[in-house]
C-alpha atoms as a PDB file:
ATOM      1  CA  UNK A   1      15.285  -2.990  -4.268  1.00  0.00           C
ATOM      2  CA  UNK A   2      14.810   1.017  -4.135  1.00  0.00           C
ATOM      3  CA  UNK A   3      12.551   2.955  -3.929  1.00  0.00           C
ATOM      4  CA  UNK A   4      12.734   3.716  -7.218  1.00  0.00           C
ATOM      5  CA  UNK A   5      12.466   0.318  -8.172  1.00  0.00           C
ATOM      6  CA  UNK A   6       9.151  -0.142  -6.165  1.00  0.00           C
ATOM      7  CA  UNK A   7       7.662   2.982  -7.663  1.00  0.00           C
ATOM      8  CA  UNK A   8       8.445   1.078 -11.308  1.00  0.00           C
ATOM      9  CA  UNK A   9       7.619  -2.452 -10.087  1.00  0.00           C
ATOM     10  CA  UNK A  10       4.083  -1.129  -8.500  1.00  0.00           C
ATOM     11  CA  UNK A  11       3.089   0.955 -12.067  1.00  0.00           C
ATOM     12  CA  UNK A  12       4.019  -2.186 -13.793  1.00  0.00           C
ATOM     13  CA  UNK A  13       1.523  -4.864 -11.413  1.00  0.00           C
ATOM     14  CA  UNK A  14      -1.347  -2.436 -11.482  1.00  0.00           C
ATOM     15  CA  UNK A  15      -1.301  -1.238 -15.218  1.00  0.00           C
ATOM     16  CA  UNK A  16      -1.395   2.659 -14.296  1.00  0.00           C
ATOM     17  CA  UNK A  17       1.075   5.372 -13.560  1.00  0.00           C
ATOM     18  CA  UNK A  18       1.623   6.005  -9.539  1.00  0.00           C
ATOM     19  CA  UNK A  19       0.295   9.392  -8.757  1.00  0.00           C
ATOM     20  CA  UNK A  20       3.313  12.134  -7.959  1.00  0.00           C
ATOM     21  CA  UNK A  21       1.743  12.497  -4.675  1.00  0.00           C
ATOM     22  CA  UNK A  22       2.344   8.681  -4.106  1.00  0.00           C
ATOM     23  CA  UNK A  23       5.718   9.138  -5.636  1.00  0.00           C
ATOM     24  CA  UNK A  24       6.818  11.867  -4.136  1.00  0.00           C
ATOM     25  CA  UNK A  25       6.174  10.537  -0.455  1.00  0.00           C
ATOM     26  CA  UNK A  26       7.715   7.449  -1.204  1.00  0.00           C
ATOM     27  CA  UNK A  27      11.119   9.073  -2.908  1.00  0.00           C
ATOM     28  CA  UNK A  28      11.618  11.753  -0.201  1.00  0.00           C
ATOM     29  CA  UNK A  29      11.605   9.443   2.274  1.00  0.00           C
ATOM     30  CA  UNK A  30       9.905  11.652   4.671  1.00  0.00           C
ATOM     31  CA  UNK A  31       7.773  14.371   4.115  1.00  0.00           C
ATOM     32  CA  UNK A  32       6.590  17.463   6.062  1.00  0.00           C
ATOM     33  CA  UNK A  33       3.511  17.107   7.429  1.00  0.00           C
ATOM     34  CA  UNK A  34       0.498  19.767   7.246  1.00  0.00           C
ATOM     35  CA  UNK A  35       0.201  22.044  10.044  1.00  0.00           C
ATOM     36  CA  UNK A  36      -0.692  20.755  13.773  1.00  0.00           C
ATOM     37  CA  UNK A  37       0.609  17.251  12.850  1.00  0.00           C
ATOM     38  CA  UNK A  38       4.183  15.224  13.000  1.00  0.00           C
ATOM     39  CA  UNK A  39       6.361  14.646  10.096  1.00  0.00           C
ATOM     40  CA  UNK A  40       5.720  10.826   9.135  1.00  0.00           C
ATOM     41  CA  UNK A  41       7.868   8.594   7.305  1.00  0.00           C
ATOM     42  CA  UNK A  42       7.105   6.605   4.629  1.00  0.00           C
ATOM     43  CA  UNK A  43       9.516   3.835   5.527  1.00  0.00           C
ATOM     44  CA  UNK A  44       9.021   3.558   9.636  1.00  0.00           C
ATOM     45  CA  UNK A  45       5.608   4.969  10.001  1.00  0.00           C
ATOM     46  CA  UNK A  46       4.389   4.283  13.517  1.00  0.00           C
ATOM     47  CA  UNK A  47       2.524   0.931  13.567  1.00  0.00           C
ATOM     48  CA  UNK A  48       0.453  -0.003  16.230  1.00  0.00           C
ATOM     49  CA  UNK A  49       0.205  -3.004  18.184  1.00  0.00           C
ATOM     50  CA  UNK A  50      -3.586  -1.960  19.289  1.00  0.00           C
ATOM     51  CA  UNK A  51      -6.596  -2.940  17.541  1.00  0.00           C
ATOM     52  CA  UNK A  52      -7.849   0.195  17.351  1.00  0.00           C
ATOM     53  CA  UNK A  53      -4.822   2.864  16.323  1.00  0.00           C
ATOM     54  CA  UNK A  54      -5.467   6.672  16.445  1.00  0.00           C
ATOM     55  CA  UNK A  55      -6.946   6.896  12.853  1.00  0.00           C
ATOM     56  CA  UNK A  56      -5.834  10.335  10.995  1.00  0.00           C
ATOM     57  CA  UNK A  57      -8.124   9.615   7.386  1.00  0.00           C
ATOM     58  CA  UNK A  58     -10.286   6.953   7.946  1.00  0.00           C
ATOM     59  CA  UNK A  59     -13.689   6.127   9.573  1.00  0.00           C
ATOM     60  CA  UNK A  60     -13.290   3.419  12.043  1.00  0.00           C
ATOM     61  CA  UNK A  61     -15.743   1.170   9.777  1.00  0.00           C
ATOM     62  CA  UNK A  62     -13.995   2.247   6.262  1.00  0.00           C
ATOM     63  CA  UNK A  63     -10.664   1.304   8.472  1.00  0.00           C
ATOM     64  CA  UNK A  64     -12.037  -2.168   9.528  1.00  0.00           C
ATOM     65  CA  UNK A  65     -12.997  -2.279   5.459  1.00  0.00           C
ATOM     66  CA  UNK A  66      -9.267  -1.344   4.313  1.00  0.00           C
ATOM     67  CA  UNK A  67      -8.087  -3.671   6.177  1.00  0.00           C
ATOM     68  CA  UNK A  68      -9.792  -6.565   4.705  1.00  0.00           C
ATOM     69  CA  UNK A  69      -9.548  -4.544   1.346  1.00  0.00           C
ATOM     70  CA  UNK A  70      -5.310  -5.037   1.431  1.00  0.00           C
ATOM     71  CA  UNK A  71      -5.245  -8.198   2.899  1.00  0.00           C
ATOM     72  CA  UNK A  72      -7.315  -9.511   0.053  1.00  0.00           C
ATOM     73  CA  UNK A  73      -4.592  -7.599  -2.421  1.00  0.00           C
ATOM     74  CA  UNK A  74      -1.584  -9.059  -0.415  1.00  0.00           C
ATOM     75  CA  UNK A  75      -2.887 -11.905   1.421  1.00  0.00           C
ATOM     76  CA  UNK A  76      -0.345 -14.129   3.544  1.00  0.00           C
ATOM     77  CA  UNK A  77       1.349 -16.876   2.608  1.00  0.00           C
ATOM     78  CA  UNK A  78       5.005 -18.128   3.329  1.00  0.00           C
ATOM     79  CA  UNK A  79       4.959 -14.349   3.929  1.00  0.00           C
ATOM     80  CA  UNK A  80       2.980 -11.642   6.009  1.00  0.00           C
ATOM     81  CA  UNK A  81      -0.001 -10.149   5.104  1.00  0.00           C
ATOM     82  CA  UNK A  82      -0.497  -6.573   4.371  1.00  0.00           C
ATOM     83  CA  UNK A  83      -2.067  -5.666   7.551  1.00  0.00           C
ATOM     84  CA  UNK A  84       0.550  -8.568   9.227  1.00  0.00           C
ATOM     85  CA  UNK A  85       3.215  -5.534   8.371  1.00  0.00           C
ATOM     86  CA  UNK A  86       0.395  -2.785   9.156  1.00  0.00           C
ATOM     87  CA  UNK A  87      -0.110  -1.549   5.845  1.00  0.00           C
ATOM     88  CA  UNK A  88      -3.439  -0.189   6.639  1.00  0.00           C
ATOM     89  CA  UNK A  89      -2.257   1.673   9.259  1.00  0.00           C
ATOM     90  CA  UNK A  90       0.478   3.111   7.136  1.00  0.00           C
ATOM     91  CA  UNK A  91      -1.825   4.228   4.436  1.00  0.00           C
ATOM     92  CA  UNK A  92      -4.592   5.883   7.079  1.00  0.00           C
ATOM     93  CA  UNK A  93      -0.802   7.727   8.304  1.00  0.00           C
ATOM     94  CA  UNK A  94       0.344   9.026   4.626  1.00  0.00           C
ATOM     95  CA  UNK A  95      -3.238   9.918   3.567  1.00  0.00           C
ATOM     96  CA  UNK A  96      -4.104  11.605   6.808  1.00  0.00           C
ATOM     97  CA  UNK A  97      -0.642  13.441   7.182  1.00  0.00           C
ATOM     98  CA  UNK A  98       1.692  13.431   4.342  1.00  0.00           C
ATOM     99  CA  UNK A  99      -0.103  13.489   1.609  1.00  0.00           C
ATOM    100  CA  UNK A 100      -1.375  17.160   0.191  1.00  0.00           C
ATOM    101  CA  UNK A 101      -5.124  18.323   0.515  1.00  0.00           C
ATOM    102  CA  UNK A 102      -6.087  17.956  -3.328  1.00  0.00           C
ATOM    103  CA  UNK A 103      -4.964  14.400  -3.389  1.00  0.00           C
ATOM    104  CA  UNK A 104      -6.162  13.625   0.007  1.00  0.00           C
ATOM    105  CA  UNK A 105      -9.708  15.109  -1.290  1.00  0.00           C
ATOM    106  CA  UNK A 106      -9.151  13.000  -4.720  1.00  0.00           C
ATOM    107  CA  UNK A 107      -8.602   9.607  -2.875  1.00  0.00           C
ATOM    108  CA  UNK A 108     -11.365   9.888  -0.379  1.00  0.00           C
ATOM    109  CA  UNK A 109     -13.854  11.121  -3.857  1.00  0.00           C
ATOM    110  CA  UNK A 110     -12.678   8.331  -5.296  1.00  0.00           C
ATOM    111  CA  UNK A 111     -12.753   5.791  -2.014  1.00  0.00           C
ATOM    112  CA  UNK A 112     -15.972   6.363  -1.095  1.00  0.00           C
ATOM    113  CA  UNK A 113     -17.210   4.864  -4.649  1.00  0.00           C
ATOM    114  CA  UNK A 114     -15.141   1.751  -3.619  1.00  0.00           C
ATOM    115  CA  UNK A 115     -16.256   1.416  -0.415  1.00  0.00           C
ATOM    116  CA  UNK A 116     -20.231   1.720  -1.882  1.00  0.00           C
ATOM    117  CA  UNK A 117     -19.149  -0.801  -4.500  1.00  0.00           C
ATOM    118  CA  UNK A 118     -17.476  -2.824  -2.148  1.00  0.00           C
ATOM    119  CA  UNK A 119     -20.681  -2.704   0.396  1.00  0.00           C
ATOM    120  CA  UNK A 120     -23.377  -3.743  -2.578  1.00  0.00           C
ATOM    121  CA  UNK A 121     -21.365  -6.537  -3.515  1.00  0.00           C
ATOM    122  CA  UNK A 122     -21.048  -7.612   0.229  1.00  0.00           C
ATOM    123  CA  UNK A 123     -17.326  -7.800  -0.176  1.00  0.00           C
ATOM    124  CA  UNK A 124     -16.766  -8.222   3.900  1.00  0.00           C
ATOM    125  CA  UNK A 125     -19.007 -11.633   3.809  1.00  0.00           C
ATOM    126  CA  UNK A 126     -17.387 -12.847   0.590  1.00  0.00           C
ATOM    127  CA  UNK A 127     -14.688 -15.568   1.284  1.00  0.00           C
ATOM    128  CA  UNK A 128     -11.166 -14.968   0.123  1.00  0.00           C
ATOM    129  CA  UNK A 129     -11.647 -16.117  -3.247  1.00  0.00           C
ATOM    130  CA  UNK A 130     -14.078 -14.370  -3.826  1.00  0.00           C
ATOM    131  CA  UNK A 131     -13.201 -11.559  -2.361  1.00  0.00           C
ATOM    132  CA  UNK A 132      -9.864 -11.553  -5.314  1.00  0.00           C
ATOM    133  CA  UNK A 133     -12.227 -12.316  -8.309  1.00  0.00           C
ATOM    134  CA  UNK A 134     -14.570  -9.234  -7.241  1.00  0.00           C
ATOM    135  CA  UNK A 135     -11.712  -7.502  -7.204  1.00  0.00           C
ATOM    136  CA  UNK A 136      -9.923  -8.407 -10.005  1.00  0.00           C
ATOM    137  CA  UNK A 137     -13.760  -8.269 -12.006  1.00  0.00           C
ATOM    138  CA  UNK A 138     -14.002  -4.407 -10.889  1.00  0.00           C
ATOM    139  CA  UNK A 139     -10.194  -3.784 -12.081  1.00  0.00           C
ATOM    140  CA  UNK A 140     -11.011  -5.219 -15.622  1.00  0.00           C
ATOM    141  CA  UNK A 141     -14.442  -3.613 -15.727  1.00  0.00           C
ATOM    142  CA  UNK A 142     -14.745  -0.891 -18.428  1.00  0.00           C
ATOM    143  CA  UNK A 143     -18.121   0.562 -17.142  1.00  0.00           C
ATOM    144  CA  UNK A 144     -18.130   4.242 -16.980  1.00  0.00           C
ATOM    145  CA  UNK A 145     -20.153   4.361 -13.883  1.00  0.00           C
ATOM    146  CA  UNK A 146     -17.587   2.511 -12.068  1.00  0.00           C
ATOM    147  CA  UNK A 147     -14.916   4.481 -13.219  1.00  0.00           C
ATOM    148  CA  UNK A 148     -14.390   6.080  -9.822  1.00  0.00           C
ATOM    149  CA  UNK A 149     -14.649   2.542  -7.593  1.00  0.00           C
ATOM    150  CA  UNK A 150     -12.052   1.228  -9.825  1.00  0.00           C
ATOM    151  CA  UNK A 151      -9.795   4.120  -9.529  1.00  0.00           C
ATOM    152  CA  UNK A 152     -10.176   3.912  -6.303  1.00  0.00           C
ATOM    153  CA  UNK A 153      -8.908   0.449  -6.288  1.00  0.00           C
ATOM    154  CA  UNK A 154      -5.981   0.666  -8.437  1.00  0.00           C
ATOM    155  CA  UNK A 155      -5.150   3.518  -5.682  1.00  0.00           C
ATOM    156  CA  UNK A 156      -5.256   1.023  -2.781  1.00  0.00           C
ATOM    157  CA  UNK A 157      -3.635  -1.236  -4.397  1.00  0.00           C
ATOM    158  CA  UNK A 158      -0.742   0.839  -5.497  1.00  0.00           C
ATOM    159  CA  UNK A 159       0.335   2.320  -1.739  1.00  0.00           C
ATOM    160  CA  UNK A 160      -0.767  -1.326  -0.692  1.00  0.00           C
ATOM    161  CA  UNK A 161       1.945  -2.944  -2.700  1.00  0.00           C
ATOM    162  CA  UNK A 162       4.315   0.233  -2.279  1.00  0.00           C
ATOM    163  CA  UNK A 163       3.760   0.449   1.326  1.00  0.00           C
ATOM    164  CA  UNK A 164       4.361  -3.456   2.168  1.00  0.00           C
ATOM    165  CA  UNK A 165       7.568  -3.540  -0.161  1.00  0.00           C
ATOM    166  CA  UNK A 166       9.197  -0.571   1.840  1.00  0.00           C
ATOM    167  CA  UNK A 167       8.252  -2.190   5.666  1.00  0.00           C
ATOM    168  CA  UNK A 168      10.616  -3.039   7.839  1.00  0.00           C
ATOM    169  CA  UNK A 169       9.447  -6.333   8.392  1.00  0.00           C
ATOM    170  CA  UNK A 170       9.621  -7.114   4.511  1.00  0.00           C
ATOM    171  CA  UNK A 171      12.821  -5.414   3.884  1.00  0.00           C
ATOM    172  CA  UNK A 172      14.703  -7.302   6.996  1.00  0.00           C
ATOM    173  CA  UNK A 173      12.788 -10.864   7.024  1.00  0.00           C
ATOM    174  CA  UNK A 174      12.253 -11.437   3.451  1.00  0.00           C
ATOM    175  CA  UNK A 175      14.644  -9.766   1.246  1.00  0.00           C
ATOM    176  CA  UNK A 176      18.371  -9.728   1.798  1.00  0.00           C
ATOM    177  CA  UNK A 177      19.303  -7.139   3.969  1.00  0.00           C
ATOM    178  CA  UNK A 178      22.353  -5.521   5.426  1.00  0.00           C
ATOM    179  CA  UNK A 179      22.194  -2.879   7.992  1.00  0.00           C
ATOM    180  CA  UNK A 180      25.458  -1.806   7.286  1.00  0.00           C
ATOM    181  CA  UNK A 181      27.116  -2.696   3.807  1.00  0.00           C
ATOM    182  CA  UNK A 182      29.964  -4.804   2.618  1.00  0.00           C
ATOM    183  CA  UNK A 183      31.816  -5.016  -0.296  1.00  0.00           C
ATOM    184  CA  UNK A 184      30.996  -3.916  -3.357  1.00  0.00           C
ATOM    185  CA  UNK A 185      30.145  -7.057  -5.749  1.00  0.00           C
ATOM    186  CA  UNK A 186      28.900  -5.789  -9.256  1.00  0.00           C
ATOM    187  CA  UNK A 187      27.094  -7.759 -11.877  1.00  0.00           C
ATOM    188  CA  UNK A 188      26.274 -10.901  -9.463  1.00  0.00           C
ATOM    189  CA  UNK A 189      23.736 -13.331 -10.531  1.00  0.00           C
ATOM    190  CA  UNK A 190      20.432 -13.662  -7.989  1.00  0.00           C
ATOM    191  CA  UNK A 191      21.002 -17.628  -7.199  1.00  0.00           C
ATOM    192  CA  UNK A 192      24.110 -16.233  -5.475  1.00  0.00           C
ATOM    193  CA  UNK A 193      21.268 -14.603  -2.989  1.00  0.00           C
ATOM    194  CA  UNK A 194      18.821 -16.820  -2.628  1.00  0.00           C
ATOM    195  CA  UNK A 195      17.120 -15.405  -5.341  1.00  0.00           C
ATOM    196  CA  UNK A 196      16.283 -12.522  -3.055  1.00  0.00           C
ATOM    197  CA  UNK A 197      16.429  -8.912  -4.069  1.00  0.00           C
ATOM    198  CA  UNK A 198      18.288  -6.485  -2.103  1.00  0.00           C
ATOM    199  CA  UNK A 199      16.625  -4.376   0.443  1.00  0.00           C
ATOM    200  CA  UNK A 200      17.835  -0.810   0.430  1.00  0.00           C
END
């Protein structure tokens, strides 16, 4: 699976185009980073074994928050969890270093109407199902005055899904992967790979 198959595969699950920002990060691999800051990758983004990492875009409480937020997207099951692969602390990276100023300042506009949704509907004390039917109910909801929440969300969700497909822990553990590639087999049906996709 490229990254230009993510990019396709992640418009496709959440209904709405991936911003360029988004795209643009994810298909140049690694991007230069603003002033005063390092250059990040999008594909082996420092992830921290602490429970507190150095945070670069979000509050410590709207961290905490995100966390919960992806793992109710991608919760885990016979595999990881988003945050199990650090997802959130790949997205507080890319928003807080990659990604340019006017779509850093359009996520967080957009994010804090989320996180106020999220906090009136006591999201954090809901149980996990829940949690996915509030979510799914705000993603389907075609009030105007949540317009921004649920923009919001399809955002998370997008460099949730993007950010967890292009980890190395997903790429080496749970799709087929080889670090340094064979023969070239064209046209070869997936039950001859464990009905895996390729990681690339």
């Amino acid at each position: 699976m490229n990254r230009r198959q993510i990019l396709r595969y992640t418009a496709w699950i959440t209904g709405s185009a991936v911003s360029a920002s988004l795209a643009g990060a994810v298909l140049g691999g690694c991007s230069e980073a603003p002033r005063g800051t390092a250059a990040v990758s999008s594909s082996s983004l420092a992830a921290s074994t602490t429970d507190t990492p150095l945070l670069h875009y979000f509050s410590p409480d709207q961290f905490q928050q995100l966390g919960q937020l992806v793992d109710a997207i991608l919760p885990r099951t016979d595999t990881p969890s988003a945050t199990d692969v650090n997802v959130h602390v790949t997205m507080d990276s890319m928003l807080g270093q990659v990604m340019d100023a006017n779509y850093q300042r359009q996520f967080k506009d957009n994010w804090l109407a989320l996180w106020k949704y999220l906090g009136q509907q006591n999201f954090a004390g809901r149980d996990a199902d829940q949690q996915a039917a509030l979510l799914s109910e705000l993603e389907l909801n075609t009030d105007a005055a949540l317009a921004k929440a649920q923009r919001g969300l399809v955002e998370v969700k997008q460099q949730t899904i993007v950010y967890y497909l292009v980890s190395e822990t997903i790429a080496e553990e749970h799709l087929n992967y080889l670090p340094v590639p064979g023969k070239y087999e064209p046209c070869i049906s997936v039950e001859s790979v464990n009905n895996k996709a390729w990681a690339i």
